[in-house]
Protein backbone atom coordinates (compact mmCIF):
# COMPACT_ATOMS: atom_id res chain seq x y z
CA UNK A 1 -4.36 10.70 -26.23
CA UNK A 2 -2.70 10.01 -29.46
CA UNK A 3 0.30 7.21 -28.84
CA UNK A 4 -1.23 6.52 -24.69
CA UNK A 5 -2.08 3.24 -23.87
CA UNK A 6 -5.50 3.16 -22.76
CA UNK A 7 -5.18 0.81 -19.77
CA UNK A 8 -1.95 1.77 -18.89
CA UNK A 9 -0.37 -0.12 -15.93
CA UNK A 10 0.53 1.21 -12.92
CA UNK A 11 4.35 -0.24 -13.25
CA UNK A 12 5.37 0.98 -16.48
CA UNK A 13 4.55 4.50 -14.71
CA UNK A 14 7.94 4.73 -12.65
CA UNK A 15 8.25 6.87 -9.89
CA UNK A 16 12.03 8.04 -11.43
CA UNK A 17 10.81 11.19 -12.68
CA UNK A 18 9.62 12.78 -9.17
CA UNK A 19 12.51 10.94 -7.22
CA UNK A 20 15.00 12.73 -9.30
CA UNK A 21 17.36 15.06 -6.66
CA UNK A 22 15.21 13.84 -3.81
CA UNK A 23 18.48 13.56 -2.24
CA UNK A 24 20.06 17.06 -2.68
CA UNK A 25 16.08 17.79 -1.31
CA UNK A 26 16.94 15.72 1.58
CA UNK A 27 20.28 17.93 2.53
CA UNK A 28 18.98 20.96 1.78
CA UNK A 29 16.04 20.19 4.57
CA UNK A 30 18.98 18.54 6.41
CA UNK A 31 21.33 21.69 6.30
CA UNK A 32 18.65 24.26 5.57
CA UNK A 33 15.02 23.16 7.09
CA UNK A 34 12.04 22.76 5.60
CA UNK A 35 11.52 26.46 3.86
CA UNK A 36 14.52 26.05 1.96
CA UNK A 37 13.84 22.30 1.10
CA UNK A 38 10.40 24.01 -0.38
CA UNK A 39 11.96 26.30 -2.22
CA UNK A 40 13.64 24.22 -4.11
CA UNK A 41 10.86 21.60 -4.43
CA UNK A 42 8.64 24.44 -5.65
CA UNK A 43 9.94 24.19 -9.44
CA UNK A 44 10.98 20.39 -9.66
CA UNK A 45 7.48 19.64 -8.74
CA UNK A 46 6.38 22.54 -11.46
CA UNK A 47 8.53 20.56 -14.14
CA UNK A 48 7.05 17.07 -13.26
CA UNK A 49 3.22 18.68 -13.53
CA UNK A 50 3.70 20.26 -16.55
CA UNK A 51 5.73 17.26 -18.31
CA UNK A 52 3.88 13.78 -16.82
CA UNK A 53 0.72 14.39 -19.21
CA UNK A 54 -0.82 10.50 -17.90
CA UNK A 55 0.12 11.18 -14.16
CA UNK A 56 -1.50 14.43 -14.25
CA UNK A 57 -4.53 13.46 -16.08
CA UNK A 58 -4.83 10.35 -13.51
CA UNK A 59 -4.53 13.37 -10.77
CA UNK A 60 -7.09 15.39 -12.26
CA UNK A 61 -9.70 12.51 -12.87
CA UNK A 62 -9.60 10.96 -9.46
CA UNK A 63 -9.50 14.73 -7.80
CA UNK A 64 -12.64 15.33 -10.06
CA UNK A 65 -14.59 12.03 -8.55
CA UNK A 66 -13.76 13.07 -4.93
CA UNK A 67 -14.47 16.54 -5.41
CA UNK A 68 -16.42 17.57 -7.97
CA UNK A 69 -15.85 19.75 -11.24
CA UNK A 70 -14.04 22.72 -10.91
CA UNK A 71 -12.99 25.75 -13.33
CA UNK A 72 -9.58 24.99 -15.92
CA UNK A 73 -7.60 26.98 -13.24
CA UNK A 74 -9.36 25.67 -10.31
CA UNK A 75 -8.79 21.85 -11.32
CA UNK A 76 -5.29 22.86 -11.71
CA UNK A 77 -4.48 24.33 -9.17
CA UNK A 78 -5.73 21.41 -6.93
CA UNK A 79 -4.17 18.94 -8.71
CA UNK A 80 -0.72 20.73 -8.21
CA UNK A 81 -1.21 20.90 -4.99
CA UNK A 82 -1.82 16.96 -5.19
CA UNK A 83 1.79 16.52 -7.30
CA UNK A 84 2.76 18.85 -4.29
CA UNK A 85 1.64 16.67 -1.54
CA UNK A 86 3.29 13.77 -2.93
CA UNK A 87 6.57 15.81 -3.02
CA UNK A 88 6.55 16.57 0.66
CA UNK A 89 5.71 12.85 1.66
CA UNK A 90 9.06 11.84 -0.22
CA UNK A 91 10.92 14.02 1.76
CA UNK A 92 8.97 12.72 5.26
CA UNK A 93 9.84 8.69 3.86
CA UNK A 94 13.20 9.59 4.03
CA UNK A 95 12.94 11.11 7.74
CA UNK A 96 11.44 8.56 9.13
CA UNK A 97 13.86 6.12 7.40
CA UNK A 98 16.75 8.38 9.05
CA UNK A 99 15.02 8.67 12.59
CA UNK A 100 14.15 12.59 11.68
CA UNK A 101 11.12 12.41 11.61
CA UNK A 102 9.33 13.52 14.59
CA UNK A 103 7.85 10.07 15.90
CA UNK A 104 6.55 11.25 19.42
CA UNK A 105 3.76 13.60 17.18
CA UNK A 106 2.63 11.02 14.97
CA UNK A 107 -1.06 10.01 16.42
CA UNK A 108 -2.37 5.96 16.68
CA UNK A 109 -5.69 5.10 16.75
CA UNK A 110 -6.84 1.58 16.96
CA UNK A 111 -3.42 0.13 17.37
CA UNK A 112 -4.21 -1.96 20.82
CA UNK A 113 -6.36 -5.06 19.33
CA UNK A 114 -3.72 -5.82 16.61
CA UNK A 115 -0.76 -5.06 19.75
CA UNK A 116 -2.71 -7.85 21.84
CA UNK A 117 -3.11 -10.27 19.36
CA UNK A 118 0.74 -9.95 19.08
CA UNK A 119 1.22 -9.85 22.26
CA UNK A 120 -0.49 -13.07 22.41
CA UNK A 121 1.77 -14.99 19.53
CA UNK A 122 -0.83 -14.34 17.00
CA UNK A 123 0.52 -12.94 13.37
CA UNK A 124 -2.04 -11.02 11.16
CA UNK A 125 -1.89 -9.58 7.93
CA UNK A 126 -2.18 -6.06 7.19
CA UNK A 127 -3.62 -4.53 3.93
CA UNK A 128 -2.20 -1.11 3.06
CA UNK A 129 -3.15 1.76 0.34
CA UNK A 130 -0.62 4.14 -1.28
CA UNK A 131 -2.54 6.84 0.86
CA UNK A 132 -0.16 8.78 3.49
CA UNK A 133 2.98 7.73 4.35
CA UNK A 134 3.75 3.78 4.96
CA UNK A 135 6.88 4.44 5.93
CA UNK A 136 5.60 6.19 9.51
CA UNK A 137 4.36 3.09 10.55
CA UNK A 138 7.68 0.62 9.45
CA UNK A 139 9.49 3.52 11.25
CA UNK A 140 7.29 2.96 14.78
CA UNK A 141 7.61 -0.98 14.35
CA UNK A 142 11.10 -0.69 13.97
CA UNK A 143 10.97 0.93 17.58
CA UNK A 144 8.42 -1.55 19.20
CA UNK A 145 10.26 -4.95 19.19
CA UNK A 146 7.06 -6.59 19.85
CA UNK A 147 5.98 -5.83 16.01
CA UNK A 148 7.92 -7.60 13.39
CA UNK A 149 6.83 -6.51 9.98
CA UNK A 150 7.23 -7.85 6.33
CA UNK A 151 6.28 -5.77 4.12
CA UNK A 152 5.74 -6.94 0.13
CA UNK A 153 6.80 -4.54 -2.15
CA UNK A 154 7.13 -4.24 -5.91
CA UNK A 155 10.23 -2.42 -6.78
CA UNK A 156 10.19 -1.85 -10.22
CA UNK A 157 8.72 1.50 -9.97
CA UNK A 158 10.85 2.54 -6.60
CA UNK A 159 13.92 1.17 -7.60
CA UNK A 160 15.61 4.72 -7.32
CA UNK A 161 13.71 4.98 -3.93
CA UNK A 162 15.28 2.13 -2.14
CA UNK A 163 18.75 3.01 -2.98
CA UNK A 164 17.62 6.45 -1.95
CA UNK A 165 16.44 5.13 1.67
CA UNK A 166 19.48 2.14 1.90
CA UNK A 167 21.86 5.07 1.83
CA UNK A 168 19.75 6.97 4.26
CA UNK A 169 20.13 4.09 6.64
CA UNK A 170 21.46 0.50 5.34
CA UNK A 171 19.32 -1.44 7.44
CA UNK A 172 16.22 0.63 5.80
CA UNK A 173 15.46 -3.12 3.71
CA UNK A 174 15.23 -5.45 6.75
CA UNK A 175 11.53 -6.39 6.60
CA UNK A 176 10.98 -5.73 3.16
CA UNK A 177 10.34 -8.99 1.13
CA UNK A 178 10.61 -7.73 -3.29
CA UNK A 179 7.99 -9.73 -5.25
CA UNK A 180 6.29 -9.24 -8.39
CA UNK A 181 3.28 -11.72 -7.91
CA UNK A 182 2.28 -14.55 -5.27
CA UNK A 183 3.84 -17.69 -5.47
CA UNK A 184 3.92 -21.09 -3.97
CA UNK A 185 7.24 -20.06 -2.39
CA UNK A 186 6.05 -17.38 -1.47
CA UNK A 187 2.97 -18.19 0.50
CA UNK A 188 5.22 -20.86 2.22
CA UNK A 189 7.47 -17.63 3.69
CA UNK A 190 4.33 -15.98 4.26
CA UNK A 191 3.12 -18.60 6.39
CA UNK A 192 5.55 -19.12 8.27
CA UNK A 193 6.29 -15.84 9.28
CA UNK A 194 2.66 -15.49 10.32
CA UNK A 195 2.86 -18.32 12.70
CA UNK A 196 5.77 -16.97 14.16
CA UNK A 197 3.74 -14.08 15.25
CA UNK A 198 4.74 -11.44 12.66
CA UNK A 199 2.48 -9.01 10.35
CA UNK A 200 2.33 -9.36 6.42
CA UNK A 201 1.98 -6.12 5.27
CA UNK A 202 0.81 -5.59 1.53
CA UNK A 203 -1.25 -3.32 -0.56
CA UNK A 204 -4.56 -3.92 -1.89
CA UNK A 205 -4.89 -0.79 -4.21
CA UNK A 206 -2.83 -1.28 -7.49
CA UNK A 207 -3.13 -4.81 -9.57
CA UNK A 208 -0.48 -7.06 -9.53
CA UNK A 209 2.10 -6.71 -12.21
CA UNK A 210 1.87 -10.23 -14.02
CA UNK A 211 0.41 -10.24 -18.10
CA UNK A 212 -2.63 -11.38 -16.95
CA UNK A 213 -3.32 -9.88 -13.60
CA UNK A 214 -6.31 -11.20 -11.40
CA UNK A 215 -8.47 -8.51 -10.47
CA UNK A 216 -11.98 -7.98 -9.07
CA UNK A 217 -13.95 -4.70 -9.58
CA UNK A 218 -14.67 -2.99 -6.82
CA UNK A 219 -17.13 0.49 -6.72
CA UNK A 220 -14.97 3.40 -5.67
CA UNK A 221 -15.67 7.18 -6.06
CA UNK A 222 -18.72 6.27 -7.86
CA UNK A 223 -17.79 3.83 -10.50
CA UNK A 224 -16.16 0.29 -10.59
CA UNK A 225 -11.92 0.28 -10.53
CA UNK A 226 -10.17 -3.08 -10.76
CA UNK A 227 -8.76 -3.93 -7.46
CA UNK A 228 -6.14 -7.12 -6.65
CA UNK A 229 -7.63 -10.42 -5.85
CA UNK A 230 -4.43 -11.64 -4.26
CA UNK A 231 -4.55 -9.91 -0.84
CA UNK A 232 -7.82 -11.76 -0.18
CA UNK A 233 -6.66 -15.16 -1.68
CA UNK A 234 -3.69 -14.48 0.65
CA UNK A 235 -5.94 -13.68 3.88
CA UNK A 236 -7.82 -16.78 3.16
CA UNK A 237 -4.82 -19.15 3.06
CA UNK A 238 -3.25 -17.63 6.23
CA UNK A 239 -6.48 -17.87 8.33
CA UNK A 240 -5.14 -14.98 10.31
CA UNK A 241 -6.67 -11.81 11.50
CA UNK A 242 -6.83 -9.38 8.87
CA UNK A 243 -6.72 -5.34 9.80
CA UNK A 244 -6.42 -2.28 7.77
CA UNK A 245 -4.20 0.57 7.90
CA UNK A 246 -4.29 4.05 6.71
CA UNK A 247 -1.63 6.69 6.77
CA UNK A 248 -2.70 10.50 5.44
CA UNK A 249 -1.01 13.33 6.89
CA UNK A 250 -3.68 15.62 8.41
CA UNK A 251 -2.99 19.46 9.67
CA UNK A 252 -1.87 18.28 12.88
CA UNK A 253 0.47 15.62 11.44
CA UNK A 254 0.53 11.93 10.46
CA UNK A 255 -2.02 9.80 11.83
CA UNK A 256 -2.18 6.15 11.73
CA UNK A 257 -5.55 4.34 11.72
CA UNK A 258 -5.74 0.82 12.28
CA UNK A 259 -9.11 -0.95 11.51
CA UNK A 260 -10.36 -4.42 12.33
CA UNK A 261 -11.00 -6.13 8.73
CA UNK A 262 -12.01 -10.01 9.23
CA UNK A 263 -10.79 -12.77 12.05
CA UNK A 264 -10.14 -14.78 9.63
CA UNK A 265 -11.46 -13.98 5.87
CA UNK A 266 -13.12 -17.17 4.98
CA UNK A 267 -13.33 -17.94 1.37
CA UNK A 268 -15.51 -20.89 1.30
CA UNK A 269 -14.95 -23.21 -1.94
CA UNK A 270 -18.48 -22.54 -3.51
CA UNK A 271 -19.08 -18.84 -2.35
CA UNK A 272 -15.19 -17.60 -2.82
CA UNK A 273 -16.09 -15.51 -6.05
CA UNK A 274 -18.74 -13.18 -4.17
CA UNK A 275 -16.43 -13.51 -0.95
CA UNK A 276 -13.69 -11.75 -2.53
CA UNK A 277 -16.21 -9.28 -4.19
CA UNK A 278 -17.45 -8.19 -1.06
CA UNK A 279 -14.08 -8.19 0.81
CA UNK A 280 -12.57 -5.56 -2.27
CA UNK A 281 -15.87 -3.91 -1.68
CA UNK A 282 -15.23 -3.43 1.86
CA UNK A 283 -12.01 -2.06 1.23
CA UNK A 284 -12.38 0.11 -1.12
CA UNK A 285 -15.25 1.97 1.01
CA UNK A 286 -12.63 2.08 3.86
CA UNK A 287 -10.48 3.55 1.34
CA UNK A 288 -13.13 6.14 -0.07
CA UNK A 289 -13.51 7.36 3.70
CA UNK A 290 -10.23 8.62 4.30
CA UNK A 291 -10.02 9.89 0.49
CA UNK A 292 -12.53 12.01 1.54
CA UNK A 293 -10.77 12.39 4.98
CA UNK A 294 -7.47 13.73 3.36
CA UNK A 295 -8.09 14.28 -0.36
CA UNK A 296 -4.24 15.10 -1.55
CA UNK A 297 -2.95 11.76 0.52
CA UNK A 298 -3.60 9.29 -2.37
CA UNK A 299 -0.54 9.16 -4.65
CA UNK A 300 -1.90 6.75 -7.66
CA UNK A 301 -0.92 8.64 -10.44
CA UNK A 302 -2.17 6.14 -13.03
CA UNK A 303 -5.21 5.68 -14.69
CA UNK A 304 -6.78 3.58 -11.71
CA UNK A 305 -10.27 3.08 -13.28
CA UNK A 306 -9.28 1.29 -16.34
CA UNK A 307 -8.74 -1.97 -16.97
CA UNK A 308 -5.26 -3.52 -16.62
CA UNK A 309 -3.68 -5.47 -19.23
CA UNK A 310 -4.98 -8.89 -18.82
CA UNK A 311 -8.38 -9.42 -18.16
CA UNK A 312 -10.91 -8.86 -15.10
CA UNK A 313 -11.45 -11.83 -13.21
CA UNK A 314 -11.57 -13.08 -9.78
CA UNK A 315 -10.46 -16.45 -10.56
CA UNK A 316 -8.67 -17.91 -7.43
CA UNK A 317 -8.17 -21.24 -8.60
CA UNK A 318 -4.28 -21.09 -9.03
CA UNK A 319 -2.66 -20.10 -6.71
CA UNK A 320 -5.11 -21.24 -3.82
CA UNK A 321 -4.88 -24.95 -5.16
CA UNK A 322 -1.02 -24.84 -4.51
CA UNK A 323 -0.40 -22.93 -1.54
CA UNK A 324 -0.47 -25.05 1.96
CA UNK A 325 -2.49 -27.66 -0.13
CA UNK A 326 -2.01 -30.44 2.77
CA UNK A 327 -4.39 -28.41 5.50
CA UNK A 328 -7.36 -26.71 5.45
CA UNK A 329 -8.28 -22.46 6.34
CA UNK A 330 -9.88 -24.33 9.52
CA UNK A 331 -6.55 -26.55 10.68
CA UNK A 332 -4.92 -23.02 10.55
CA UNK A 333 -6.95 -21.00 12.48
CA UNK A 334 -8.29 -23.46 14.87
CA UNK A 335 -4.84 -25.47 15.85
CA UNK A 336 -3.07 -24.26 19.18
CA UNK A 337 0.39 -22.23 18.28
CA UNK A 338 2.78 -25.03 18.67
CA UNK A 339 0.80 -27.27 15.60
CA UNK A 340 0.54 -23.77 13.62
CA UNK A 341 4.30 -23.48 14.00
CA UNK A 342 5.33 -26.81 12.92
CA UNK A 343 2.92 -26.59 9.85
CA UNK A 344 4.14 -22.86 8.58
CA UNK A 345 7.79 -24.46 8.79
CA UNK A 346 6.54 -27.35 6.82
């Protein structure tokens, strides 16, 4: 461990080192099909194992929680089957970027509730985890012009990525909204994009990027990991339904699983500490279920259960005390569509 950070964060990982010559990878399945593309992924994904020492120790610890101890080959050869997974989803980002992928096989469950409540004028927010692909799903929105999505994304670590995808297909970015932490401004966007009857997409399994990020620990594959605070904050302040969404690839395909979170998330003044506790708690057991559901599907290759730089907290004094400071959760979620218009454009 000599010259590792122990808490390393999740951002100063990168993703450049497995995104390098996705692109030839791309024309060779292009030109070639998938065999060939294989082929050649076979040793790139061999290098990137054998030379990312803290993304294949993350792989190995978090494959060791879900599954157990195995043998030194054993562990191994799971884990580079993990690195492996991760290789093919790259490839299936770009497809369904490009329209290749094979849309008409990918499998919904739960998607009706949130299609009604859109349906009906009614945005929600969506929480995410790097499980699957995410891409799938901004692929099928893209094709249902009754589901508008925005979906926050940190691109510091998938910088590569989205020139990868832009030149794929240049209107690959509509949607996506870069930020590195929650702010005022951003809220205000937020909010009005939910009243318009849109979805907020964002993660709630990697800590924000800030020096001092707010995080809550949450128990997940039996011990506590620090999870974000800010999708809950965010949930509270838009006083919007709140669903869950999972992605894995299964051996019949890609499967999306919407799940019914909270209608709203209320975050009363004097209980929000053991609100957001139990909300991150409730999220990561959803999460721990379709671990165990698809066990190579979760591409975190960081050490998730340490502690990020910064400090553990679940503070939500800051940013809460700014955003839409002139109305009340209540106003929000109670007020007919035409009053929660004019307010988000406030």
């Amino acid at each position: 461990m000599s010259g590792e950070p122990a808490a390393l964060h999740w951002a100063d990982m990168g993703e450049a080192g497995a995104l390098l010559g996705l692109r030839s990878l791309y024309l060779t399945h292009r030109w070639c099909g998938r065999w060939p593309f294989r082929l050649l992924l076979f040793p790139v994904m061999l290098y990137f194992y054998a030379g990312r020492r803290i993304a294949r120790r993350a792989s190995l610890e978090y494959l060791e929680r879900l599954l157990g101890r195995a043998g030194w080959l054993g562990r191994h050869a799971r884990s580079f089957r993990h690195f492996w997974a991760f290789g093919e989803c790259l490839l299936d980002k770009a497809l369904a970027w490009s329209g290749e992928l094979a849309l008409d096989r990918v499998k919904m469950h739960g998607l009706e509730p949130l299609l009604a409540r859109l349906a009906a004028g009614q945005g929600a927010l969506l929480l995410v985890a790097h499980l699957g692909n995410l891409e799938v799903s901004r692929a099928l929105a893209r094709r249902r012009p009754e589901v508008r999505l925005t979906v926050l994304t940190h691109t510091k670590h998938a910088e590569r990525f989205s020139r990868v995808l832009a030149a794929l297909d240049p209107e690959s970015q509509a949607g996506v909204l870069q930020v590195t932490e929650l702010t005022a401004a951003t809220g205000v966007i937020l909010g009005e994009r939910v009243a318009r009857g849109e979805v907020v997409v964002m993660a709630a399994d990697r800590v924000p990027v800030s020096a001092e990020p707010r995080v809550v620990a949450a128990h997940f594959l039996g011990a506590a990991a620090p999870l974000p605070v800010g999708p809950y904050i965010l949930a509270g302040l838009l006083a919007c339904p709140v669903y869950l969404l999972f992605c894995p690839r299964l051996s019949d395909g890609y499967h999306l699983f919407f799940e019914p979170f909270a209608d709203p998330l209320a975050l009363p003044h004097a209980g929000r500490e053991a609100a957001i506790r139990r909300a991150a708690a409730g999220f990561a057991a959803r999460l721990e279920h379709y671990c165990r559901l698809a066990p190579l599907q979760w591409f975190n290759f960081y050490p998730f259960w340490a502690t990020p730089r910064g400090r553990l907290s679940t503070e939500a004094s800051g940013l809460g005390c700014r955003l839409f400071r002139q109305e009340s959760c209540s106003d929000r979620h109670s007020g007919d569509r035409s009053s929660r218009g004019r307010r988000g454009h406030a």
